[in-house]
PDB file of N, CA and C in Angstrom:
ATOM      1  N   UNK A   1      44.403 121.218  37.244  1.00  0.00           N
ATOM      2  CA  UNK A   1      43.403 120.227  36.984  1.00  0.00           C
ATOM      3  C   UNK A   1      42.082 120.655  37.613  1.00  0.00           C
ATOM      4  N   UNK A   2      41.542 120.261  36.885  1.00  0.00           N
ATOM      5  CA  UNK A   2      39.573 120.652  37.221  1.00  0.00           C
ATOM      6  C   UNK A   2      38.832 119.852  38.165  1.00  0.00           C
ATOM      7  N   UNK A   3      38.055 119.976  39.257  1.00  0.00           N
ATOM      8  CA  UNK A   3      37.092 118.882  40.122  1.00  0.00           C
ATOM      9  C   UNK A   3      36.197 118.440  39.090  1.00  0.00           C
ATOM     10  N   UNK A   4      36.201 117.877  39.112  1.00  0.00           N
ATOM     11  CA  UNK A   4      34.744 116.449  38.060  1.00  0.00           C
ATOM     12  C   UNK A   4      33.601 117.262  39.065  1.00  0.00           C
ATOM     13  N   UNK A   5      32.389 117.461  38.246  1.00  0.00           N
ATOM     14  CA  UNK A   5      30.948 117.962  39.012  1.00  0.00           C
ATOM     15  C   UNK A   5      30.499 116.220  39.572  1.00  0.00           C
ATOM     16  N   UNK A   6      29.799 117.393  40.645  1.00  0.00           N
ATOM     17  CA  UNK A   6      29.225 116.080  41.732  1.00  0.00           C
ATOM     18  C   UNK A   6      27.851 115.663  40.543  1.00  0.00           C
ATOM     19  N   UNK A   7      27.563 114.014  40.598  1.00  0.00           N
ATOM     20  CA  UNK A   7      26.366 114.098  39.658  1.00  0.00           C
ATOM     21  C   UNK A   7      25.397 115.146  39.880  1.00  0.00           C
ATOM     22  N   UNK A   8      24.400 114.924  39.454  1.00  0.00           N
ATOM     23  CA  UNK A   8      23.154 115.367  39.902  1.00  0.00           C
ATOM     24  C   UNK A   8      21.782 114.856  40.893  1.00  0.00           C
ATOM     25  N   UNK A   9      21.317 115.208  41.643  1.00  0.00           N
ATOM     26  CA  UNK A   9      20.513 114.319  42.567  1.00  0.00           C
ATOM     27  C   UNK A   9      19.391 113.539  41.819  1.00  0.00           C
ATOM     28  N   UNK A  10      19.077 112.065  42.442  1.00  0.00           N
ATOM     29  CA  UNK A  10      18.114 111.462  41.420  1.00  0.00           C
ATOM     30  C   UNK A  10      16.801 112.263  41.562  1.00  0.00           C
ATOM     31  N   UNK A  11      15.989 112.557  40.428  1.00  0.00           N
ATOM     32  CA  UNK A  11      15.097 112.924  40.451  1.00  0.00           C
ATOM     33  C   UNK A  11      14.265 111.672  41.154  1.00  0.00           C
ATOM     34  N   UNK A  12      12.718 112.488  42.211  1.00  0.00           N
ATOM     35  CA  UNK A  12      11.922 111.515  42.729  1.00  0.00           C
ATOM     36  C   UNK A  12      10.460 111.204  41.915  1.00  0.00           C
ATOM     37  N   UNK A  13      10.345 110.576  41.134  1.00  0.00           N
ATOM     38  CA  UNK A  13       9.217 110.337  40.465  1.00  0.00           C
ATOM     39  C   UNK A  13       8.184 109.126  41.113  1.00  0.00           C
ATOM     40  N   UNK A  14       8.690 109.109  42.135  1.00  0.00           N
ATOM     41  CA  UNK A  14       7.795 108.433  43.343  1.00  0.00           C
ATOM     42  C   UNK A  14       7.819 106.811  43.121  1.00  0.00           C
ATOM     43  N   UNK A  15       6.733 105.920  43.469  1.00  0.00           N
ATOM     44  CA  UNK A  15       6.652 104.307  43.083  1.00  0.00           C
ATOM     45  C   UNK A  15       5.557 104.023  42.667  1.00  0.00           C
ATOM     46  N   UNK A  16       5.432 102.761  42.235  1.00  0.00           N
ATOM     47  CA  UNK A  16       4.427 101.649  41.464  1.00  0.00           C
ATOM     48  C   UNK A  16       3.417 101.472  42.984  1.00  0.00           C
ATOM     49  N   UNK A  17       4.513 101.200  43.466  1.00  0.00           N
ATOM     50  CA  UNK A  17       3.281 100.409  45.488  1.00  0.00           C
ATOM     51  C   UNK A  17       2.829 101.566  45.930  1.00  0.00           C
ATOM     52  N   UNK A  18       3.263 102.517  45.954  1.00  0.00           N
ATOM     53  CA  UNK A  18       2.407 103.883  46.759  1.00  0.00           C
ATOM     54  C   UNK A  18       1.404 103.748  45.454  1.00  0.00           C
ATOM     55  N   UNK A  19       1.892 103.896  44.532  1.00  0.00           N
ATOM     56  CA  UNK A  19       0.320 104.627  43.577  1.00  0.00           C
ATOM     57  C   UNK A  19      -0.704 103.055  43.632  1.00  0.00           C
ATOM     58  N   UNK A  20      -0.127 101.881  43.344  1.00  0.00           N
ATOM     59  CA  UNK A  20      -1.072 100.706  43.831  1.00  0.00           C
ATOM     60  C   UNK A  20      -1.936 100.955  44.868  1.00  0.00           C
ATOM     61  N   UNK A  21      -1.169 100.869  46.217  1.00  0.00           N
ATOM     62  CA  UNK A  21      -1.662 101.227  47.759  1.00  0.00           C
ATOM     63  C   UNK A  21      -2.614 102.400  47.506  1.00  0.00           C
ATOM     64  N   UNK A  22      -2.587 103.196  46.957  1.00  0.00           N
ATOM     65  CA  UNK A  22      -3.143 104.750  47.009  1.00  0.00           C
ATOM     66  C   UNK A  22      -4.779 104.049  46.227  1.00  0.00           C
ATOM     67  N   UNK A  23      -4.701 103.902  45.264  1.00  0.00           N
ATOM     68  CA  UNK A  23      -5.859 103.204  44.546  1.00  0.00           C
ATOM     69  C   UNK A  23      -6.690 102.544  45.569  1.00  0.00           C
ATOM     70  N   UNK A  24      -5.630 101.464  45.673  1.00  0.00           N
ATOM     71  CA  UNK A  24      -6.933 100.562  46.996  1.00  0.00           C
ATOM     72  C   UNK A  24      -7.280 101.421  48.075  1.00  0.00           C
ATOM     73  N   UNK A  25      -6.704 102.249  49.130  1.00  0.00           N
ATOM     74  CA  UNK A  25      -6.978 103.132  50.009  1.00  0.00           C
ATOM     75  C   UNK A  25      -8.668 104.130  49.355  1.00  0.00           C
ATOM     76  N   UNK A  26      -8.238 104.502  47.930  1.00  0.00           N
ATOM     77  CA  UNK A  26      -8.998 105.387  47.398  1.00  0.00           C
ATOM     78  C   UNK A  26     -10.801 104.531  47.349  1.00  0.00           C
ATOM     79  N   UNK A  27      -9.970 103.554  47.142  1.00  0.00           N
ATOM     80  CA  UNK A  27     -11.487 102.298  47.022  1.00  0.00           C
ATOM     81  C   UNK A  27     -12.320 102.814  48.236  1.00  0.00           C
ATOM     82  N   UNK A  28     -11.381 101.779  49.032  1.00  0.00           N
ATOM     83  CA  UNK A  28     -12.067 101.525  50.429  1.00  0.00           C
ATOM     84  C   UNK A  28     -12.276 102.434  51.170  1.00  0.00           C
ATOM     85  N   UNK A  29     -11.428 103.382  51.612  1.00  0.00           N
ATOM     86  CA  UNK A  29     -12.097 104.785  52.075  1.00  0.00           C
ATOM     87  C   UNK A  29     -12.429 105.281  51.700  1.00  0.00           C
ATOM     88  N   UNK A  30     -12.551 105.625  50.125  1.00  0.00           N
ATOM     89  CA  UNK A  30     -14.071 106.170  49.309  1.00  0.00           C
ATOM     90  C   UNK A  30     -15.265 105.763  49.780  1.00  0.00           C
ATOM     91  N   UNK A  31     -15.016 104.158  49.647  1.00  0.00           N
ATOM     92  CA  UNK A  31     -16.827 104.119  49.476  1.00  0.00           C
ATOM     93  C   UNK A  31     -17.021 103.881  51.278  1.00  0.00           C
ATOM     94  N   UNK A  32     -16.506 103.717  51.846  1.00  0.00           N
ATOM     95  CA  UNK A  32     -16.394 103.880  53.514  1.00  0.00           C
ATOM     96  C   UNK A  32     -17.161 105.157  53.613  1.00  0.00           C
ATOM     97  N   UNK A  33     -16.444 106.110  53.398  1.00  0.00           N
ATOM     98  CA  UNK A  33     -16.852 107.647  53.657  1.00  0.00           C
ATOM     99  C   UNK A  33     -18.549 108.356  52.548  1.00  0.00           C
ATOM    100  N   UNK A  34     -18.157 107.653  51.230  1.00  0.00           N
ATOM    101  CA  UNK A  34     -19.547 107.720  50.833  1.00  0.00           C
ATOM    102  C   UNK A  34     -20.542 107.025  51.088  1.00  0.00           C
ATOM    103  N   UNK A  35     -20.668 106.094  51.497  1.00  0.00           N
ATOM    104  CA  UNK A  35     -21.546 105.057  51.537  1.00  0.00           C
ATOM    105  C   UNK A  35     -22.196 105.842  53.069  1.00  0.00           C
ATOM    106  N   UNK A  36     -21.961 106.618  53.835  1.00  0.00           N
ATOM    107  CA  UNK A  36     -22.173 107.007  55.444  1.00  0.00           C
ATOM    108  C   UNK A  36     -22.505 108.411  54.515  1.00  0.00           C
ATOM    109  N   UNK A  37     -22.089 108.942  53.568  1.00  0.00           N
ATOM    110  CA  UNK A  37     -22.794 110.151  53.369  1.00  0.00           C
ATOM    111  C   UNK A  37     -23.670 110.325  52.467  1.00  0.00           C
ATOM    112  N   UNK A  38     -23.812 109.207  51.606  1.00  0.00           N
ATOM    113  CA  UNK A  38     -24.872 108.965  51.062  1.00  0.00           C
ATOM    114  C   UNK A  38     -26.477 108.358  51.753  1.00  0.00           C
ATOM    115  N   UNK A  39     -26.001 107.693  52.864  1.00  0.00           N
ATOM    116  CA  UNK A  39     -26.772 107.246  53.639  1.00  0.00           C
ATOM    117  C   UNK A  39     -27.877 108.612  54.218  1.00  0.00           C
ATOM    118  N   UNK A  40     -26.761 109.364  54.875  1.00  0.00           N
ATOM    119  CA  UNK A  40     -27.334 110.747  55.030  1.00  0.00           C
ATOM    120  C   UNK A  40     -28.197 111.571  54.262  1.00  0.00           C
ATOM    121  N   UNK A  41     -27.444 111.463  53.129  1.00  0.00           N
ATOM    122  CA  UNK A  41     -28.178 112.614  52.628  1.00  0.00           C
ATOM    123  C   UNK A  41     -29.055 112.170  51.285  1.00  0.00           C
ATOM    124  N   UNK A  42     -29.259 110.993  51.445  1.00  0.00           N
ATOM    125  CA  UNK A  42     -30.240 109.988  51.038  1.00  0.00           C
ATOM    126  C   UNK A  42     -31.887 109.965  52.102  1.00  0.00           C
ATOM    127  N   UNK A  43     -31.236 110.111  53.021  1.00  0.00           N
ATOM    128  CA  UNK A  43     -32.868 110.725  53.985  1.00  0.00           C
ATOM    129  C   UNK A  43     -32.958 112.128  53.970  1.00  0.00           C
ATOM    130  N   UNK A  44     -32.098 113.060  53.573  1.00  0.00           N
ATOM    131  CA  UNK A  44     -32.189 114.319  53.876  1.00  0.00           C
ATOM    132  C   UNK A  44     -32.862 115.307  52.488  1.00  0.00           C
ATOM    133  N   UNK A  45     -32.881 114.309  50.780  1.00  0.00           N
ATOM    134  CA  UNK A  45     -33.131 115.070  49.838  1.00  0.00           C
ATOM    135  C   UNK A  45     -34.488 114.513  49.750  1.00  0.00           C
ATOM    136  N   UNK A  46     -35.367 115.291  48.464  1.00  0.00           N
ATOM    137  CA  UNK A  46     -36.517 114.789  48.262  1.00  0.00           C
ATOM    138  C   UNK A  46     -36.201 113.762  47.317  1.00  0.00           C
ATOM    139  N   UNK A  47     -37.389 112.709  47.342  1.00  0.00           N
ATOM    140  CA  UNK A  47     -36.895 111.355  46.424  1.00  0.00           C
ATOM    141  C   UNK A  47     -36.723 111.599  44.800  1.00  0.00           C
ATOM    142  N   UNK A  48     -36.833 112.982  44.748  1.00  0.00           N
ATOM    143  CA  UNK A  48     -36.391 113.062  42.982  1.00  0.00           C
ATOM    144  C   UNK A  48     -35.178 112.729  42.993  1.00  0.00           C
ATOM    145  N   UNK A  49     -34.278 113.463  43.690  1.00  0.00           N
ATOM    146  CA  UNK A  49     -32.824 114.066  43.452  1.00  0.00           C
ATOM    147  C   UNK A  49     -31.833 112.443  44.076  1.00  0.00           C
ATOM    148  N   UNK A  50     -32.768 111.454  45.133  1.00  0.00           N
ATOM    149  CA  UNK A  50     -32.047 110.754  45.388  1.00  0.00           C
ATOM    150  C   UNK A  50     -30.994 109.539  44.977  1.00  0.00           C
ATOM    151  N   UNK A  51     -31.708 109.342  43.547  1.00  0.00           N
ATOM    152  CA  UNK A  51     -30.765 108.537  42.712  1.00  0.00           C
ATOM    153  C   UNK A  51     -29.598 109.370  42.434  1.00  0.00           C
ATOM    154  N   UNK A  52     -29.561 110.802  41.674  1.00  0.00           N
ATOM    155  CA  UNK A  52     -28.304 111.280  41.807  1.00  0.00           C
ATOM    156  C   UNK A  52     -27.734 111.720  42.878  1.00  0.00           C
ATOM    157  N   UNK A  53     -27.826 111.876  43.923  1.00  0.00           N
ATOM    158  CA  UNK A  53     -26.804 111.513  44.959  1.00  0.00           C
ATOM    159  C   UNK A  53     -26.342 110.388  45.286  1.00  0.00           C
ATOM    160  N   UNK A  54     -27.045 109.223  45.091  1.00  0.00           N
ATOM    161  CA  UNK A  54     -26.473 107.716  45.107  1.00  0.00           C
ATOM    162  C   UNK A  54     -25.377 107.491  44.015  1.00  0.00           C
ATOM    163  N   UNK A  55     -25.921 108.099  42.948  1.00  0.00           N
ATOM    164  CA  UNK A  55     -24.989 107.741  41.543  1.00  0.00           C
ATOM    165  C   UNK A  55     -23.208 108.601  42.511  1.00  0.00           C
ATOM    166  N   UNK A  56     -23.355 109.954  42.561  1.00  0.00           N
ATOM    167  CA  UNK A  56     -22.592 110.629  42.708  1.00  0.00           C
ATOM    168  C   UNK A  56     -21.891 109.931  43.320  1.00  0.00           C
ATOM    169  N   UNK A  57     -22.329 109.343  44.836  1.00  0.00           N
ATOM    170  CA  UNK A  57     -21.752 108.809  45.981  1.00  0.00           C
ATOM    171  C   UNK A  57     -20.605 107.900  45.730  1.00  0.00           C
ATOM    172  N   UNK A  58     -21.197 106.980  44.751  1.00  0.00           N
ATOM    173  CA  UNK A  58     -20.653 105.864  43.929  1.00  0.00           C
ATOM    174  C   UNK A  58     -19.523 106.138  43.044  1.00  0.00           C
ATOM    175  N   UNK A  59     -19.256 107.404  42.187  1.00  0.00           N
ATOM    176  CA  UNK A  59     -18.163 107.393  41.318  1.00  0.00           C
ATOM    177  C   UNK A  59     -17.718 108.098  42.159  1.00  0.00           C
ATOM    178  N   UNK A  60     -17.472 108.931  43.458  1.00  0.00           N
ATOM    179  CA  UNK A  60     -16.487 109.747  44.151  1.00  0.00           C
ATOM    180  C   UNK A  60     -15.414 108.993  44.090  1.00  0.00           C
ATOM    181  N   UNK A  61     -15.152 107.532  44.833  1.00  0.00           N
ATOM    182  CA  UNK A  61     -14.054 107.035  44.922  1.00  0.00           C
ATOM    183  C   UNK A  61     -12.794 106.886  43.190  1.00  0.00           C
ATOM    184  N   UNK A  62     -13.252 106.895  42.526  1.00  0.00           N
ATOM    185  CA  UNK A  62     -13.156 106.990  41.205  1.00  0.00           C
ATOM    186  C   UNK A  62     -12.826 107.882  40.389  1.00  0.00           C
ATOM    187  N   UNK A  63     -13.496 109.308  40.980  1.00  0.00           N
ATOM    188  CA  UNK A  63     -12.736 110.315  40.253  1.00  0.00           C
ATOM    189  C   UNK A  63     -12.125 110.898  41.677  1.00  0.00           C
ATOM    190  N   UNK A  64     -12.034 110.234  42.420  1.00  0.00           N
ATOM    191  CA  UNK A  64     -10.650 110.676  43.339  1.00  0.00           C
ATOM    192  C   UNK A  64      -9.494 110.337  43.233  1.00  0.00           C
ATOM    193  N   UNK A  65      -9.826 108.911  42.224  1.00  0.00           N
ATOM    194  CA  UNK A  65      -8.352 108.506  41.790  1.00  0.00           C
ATOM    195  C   UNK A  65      -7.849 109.148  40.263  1.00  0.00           C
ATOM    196  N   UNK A  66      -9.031 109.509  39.713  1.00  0.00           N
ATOM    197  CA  UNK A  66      -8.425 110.079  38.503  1.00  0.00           C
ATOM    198  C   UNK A  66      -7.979 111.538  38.952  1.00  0.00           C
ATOM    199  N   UNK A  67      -8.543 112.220  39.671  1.00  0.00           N
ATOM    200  CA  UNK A  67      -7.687 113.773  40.634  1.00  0.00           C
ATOM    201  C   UNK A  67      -6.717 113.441  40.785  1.00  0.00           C
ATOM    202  N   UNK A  68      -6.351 112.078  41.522  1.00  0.00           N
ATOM    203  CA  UNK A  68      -4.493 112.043  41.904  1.00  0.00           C
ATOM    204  C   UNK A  68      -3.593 111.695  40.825  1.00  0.00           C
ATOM    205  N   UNK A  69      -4.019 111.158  39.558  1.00  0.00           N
ATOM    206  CA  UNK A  69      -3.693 110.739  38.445  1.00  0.00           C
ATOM    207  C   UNK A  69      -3.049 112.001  37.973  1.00  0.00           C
ATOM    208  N   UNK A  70      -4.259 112.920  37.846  1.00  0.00           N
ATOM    209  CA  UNK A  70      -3.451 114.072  37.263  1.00  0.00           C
ATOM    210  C   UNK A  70      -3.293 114.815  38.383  1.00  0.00           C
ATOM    211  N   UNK A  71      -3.129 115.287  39.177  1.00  0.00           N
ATOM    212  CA  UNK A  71      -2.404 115.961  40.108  1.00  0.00           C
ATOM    213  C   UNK A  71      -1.052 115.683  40.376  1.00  0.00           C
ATOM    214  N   UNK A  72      -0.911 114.311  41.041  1.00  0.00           N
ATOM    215  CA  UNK A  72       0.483 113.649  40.557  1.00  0.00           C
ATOM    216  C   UNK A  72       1.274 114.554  39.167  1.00  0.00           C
ATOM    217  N   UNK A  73       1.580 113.936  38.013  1.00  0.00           N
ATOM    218  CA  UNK A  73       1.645 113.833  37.033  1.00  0.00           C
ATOM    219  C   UNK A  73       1.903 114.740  36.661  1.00  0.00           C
ATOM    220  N   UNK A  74       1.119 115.612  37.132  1.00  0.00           N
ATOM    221  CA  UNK A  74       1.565 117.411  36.497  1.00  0.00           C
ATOM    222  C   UNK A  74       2.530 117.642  37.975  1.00  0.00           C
ATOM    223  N   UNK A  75       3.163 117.280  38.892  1.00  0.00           N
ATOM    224  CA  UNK A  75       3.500 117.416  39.923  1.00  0.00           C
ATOM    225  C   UNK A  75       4.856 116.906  39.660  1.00  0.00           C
ATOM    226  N   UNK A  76       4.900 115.911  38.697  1.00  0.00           N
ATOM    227  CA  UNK A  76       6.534 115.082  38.510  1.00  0.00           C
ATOM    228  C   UNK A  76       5.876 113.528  39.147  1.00  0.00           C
ATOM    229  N   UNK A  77       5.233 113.466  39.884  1.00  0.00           N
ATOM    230  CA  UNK A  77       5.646 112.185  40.237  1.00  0.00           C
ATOM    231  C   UNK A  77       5.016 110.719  39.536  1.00  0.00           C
ATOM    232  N   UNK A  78       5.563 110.983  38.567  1.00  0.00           N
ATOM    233  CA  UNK A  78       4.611 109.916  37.238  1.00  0.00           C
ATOM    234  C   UNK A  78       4.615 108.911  37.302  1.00  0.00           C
ATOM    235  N   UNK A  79       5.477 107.776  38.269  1.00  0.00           N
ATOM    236  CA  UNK A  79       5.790 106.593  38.648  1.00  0.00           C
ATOM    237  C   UNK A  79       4.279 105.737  39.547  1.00  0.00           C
ATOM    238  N   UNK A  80       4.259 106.938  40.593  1.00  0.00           N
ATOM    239  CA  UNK A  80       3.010 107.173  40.782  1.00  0.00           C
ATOM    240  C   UNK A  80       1.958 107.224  40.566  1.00  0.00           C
ATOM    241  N   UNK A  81       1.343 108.635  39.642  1.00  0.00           N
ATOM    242  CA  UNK A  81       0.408 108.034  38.761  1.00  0.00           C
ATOM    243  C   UNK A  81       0.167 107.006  37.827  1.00  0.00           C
ATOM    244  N   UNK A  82       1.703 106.203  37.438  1.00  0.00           N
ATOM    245  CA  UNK A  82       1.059 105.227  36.739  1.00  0.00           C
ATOM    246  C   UNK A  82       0.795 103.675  37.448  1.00  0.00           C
ATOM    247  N   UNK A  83       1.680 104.041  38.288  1.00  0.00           N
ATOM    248  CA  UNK A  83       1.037 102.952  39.603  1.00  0.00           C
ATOM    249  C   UNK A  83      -0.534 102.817  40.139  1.00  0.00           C
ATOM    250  N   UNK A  84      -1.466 104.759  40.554  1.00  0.00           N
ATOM    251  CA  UNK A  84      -2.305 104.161  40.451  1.00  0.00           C
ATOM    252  C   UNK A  84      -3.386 103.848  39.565  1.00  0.00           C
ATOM    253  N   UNK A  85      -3.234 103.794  38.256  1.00  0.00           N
ATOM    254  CA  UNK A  85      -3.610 103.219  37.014  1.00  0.00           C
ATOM    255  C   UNK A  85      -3.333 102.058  36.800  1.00  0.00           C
ATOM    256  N   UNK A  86      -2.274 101.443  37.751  1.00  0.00           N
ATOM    257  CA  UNK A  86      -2.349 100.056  37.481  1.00  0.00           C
ATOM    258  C   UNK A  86      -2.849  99.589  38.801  1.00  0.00           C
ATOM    259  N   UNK A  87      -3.416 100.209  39.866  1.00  0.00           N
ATOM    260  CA  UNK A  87      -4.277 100.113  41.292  1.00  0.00           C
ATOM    261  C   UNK A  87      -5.424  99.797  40.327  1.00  0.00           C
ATOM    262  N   UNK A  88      -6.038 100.497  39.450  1.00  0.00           N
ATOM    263  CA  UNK A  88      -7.282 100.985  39.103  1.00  0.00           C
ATOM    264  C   UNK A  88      -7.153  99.899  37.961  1.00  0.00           C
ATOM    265  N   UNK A  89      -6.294  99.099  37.494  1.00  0.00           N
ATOM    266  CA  UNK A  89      -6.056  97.951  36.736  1.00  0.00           C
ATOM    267  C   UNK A  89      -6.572  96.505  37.427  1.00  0.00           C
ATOM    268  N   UNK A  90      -5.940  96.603  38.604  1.00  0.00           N
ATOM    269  CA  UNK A  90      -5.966  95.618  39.800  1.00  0.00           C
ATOM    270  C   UNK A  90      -7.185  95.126  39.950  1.00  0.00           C
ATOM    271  N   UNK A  91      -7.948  96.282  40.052  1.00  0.00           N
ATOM    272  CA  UNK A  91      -9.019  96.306  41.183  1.00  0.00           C
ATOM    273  C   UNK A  91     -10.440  95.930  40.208  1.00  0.00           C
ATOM    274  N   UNK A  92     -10.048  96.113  39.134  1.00  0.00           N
ATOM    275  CA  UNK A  92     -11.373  95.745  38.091  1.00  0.00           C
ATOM    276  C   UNK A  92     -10.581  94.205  37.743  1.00  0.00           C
ATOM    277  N   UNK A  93      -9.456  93.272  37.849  1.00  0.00           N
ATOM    278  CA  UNK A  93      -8.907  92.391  37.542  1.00  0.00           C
ATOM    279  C   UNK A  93      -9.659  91.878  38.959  1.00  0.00           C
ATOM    280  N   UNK A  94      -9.609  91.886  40.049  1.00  0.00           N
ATOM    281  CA  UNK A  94     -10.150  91.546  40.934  1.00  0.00           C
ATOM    282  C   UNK A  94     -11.283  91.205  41.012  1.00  0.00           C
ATOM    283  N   UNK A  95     -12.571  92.255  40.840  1.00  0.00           N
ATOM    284  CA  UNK A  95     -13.292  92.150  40.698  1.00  0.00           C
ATOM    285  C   UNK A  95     -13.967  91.327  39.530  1.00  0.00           C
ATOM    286  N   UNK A  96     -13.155  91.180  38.099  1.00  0.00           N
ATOM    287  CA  UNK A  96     -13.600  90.344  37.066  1.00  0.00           C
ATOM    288  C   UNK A  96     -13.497  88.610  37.379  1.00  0.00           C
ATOM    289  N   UNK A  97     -12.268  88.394  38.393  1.00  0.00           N
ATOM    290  CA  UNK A  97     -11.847  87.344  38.826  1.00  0.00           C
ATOM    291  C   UNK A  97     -12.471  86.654  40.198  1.00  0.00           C
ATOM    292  N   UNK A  98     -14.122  87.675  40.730  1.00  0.00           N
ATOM    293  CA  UNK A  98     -14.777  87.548  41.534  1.00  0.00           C
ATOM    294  C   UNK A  98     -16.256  87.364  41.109  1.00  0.00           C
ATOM    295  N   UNK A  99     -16.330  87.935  40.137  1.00  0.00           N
ATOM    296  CA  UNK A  99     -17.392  87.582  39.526  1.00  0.00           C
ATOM    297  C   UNK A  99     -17.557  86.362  38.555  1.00  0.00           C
ATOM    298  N   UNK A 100     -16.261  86.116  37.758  1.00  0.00           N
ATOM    299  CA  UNK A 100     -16.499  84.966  37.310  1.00  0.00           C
ATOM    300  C   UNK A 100     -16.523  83.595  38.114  1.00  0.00           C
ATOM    301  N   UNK A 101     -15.662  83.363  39.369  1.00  0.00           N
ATOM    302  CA  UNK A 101     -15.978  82.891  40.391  1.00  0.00           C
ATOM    303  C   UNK A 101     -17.765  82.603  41.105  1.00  0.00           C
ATOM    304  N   UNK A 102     -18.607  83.668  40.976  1.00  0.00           N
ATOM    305  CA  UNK A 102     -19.478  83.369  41.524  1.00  0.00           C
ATOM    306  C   UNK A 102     -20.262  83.117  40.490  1.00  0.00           C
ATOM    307  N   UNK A 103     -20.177  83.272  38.751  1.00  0.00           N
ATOM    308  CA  UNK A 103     -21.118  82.728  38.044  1.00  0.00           C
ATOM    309  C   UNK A 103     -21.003  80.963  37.631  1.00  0.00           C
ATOM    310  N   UNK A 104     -19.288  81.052  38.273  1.00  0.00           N
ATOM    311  CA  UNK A 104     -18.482  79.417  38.268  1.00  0.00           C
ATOM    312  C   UNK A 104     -19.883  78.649  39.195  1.00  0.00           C
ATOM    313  N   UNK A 105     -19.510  79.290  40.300  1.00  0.00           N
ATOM    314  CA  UNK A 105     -20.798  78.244  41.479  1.00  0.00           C
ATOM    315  C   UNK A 105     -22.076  78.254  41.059  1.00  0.00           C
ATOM    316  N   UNK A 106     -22.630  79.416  40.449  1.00  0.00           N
ATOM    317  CA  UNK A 106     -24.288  79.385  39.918  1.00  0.00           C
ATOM    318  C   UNK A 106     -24.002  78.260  39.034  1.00  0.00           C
ATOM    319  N   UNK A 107     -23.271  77.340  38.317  1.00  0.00           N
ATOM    320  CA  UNK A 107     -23.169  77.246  36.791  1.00  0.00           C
ATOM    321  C   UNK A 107     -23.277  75.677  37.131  1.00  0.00           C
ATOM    322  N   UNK A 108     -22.752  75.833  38.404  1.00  0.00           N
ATOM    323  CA  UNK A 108     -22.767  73.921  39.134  1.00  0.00           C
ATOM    324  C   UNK A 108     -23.684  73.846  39.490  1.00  0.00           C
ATOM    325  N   UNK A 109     -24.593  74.207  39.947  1.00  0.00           N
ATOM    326  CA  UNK A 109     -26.198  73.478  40.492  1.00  0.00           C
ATOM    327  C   UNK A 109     -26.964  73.625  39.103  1.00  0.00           C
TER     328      UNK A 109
END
């Protein structure tokens, strides 16, 4: 008689809450870290160039999450990237649900 094969190990395609968590992290310590280096180097260029370093400053956090999107992804861990696509879901749901909020209070006086 033959041993039965041991299964196979589960593959790790990572989670939904890390890639969530990862998004918001990407937010807030994005614009944490740009917002202090834009500051910088907002006194340091001549005032042509300074709107595009502001612009830049601003989508870093953003295409740092689309880098982990596909970095992930081509990596295996797709659970992940689609977690933080639904971070990056969240966070404009948030924000839509903050703004309509404050056009709610303009709308009463």
């Amino acid at each position: 008689m033959s041993t039965p094969l041991p299964p196979p190990p589960p593959e790790n395609r990572g989670s939904l809450g890390l890639g969530i968590g990862l998004a918001w992290a990407c937010l807030i310590a994005g614009y944490t870290v740009s917002s202090v280096i834009a500051g910088v180097m907002y006194e340091a260029f001549p005032p042509d160039l300074r709107n595009a370093v502001a612009i830049l400053a601003v989508l870093l956090p953003w295409l740092l999450m689309v880098g982990l999107i596909v970095w992930l992804s081509t990596r295996g861990m797709t659970r992940t990237a689609i977690g933080i696509a639904a971070g990056i879901g969240s966070i404009f749901g948030v924000a839509l649900l903050l703004v309509a909020a404050c056009f709610g209070l303009f709308a009463m006086k």
